[in-house]
Protein backbone atom coordinates (compact mmCIF):
# COMPACT_ATOMS: atom_id res chain seq x y z
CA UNK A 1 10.63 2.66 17.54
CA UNK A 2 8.43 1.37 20.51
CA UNK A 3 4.95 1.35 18.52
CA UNK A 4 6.90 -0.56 15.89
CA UNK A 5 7.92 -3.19 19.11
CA UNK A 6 4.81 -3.66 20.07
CA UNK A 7 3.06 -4.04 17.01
CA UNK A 8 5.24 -7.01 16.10
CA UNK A 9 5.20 -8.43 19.49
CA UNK A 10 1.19 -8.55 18.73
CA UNK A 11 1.20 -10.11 15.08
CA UNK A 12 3.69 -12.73 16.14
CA UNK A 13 1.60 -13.36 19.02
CA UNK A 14 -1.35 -13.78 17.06
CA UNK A 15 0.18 -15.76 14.36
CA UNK A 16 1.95 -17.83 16.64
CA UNK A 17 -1.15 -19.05 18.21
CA UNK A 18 -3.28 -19.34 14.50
CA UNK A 19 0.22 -21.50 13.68
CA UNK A 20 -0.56 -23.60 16.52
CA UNK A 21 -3.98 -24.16 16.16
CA UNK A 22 -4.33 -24.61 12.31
CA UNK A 23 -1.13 -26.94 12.21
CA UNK A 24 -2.56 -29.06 9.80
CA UNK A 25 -2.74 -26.69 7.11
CA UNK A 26 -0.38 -24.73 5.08
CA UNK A 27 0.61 -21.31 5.46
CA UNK A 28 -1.51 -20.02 2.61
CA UNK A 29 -4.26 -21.92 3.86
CA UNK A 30 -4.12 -20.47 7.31
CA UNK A 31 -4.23 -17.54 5.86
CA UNK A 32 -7.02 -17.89 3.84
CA UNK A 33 -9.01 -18.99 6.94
CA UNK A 34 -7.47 -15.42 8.73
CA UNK A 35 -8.62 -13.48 5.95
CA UNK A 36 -12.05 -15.12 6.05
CA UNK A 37 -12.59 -14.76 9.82
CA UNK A 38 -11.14 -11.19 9.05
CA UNK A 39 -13.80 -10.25 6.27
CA UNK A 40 -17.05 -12.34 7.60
CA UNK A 41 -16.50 -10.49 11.19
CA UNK A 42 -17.05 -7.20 9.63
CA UNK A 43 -19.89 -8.00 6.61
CA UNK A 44 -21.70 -10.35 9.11
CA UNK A 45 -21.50 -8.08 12.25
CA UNK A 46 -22.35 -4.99 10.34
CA UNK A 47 -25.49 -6.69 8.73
CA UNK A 48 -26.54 -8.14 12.07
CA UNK A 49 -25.98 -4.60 13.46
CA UNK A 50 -28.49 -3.19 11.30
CA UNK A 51 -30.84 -5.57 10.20
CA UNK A 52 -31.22 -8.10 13.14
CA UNK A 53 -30.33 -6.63 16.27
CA UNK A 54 -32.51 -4.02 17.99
CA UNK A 55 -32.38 -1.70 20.44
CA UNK A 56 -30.37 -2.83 23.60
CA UNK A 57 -28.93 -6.01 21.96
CA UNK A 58 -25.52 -6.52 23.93
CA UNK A 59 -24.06 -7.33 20.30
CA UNK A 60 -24.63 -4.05 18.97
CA UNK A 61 -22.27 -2.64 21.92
CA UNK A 62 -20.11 -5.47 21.49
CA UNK A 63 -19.31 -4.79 17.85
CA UNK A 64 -19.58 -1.29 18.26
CA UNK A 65 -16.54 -1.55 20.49
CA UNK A 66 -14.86 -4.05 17.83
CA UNK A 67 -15.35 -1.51 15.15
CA UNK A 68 -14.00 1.50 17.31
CA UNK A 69 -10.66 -0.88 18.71
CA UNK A 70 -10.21 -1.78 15.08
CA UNK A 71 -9.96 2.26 13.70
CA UNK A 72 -8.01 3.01 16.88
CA UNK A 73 -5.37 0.34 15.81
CA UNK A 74 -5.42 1.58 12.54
CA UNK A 75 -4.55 5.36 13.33
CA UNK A 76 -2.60 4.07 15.99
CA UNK A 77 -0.16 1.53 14.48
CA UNK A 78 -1.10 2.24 10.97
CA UNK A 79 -2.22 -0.89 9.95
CA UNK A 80 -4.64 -3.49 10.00
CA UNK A 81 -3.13 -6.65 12.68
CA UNK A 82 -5.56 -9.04 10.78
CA UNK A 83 -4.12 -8.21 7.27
CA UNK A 84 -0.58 -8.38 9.18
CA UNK A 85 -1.69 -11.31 10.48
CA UNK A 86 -2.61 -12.72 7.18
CA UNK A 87 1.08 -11.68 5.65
CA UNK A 88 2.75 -13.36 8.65
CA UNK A 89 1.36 -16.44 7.94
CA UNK A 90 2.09 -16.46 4.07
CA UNK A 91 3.83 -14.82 2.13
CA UNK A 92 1.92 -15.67 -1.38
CA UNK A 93 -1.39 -13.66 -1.11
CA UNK A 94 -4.53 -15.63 -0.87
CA UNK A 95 -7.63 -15.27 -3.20
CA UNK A 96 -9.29 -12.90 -0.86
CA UNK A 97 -6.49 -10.66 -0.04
CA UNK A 98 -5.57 -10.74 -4.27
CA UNK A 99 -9.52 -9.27 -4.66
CA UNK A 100 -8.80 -6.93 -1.99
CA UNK A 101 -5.83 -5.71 -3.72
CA UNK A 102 -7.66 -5.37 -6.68
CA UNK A 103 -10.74 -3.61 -5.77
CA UNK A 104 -9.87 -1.59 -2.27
CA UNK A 105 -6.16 -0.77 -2.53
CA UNK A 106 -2.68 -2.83 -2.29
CA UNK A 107 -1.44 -0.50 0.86
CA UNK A 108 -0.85 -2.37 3.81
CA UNK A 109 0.02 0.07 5.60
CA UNK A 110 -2.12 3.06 6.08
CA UNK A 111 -4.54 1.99 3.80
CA UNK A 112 -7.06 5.31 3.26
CA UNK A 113 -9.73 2.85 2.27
CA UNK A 114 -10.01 1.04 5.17
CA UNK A 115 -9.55 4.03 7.85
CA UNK A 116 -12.31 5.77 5.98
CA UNK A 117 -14.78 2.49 6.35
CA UNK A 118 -13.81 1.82 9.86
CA UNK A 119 -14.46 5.63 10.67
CA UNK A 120 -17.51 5.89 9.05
CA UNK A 121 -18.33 2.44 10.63
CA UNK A 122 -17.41 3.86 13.98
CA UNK A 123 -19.34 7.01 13.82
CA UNK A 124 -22.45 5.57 12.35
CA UNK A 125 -22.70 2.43 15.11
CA UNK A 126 -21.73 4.79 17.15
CA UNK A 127 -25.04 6.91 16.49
CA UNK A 128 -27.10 3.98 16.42
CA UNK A 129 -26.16 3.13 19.84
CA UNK A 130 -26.61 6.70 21.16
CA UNK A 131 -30.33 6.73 19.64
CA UNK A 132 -30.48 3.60 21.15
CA UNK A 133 -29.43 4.68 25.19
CA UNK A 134 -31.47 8.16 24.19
CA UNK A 135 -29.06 10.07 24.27
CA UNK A 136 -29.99 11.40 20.60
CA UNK A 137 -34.07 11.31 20.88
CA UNK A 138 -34.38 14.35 21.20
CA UNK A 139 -32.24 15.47 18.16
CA UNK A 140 -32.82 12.86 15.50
């Protein structure tokens, strides 16, 4: 299938070039560093969304655009690329991706979890950043 073509032609893009750069380490250990890029993107960003940023900040469009491109690759392709990123790299799970298992769901693929995080993620950055431009003062 073509979606399937062009997911892989991403990952191995991607992991190619995270092979490349962290050549010194092991595959586990690159992904380890993936999966901590991958998780400290999303509980940094979020926090700095809401609790440092204000009004305007080009980083609150920024990562409102992250957050949308990350749910849109999610419906589209059905699965995370930094978690297929991650498995490219190693094929033992790291610590973080064993807690993840544990706590938020083994599924790689289609993972309900994560599309409902990254939607409600979407849609409530989303709002902010309306509110924001005033395009919701007069409703909220």
């Amino acid at each position: 299938m073509e979606i399937d073509k062009i997911e892989r032609g991403i990952t191995d893009f991607w992991t190619t070039l995270i092979k490349t750069l962290l050549f010194f380490l092991n595959g586990n250990q690159q992904s380890l560093f993936v999966s901590v890029i991958h998780y400290i993107i999303f509980i940094v960003g979020f926090y700095y969304f809401f609790f440092k940023s204000g009004p305007g900040d080009i980083f609150r469009v920024l990562f409102f655009f992250m957050v949308l491109l990350s749910v849109l690759c999610y419906f589209i392709f059905n699965k995370c690329f930094f978690t297929s990123i991650e498995l490219s790299l190693s094929k033992e799970k790291n610590p973080i991706q064993s807690f993840m298992d544990t706590y938020f769901g083994k599924e790689v693929e289609g993972n309900v979890t994560s599309k409902i995080i990254l939607s409600i993620g979407t849609i409530v950055t989303g709002i902010f950043l309306l509110k924001d431009y005033g395009f919701l003062n007069n409703f909220c």
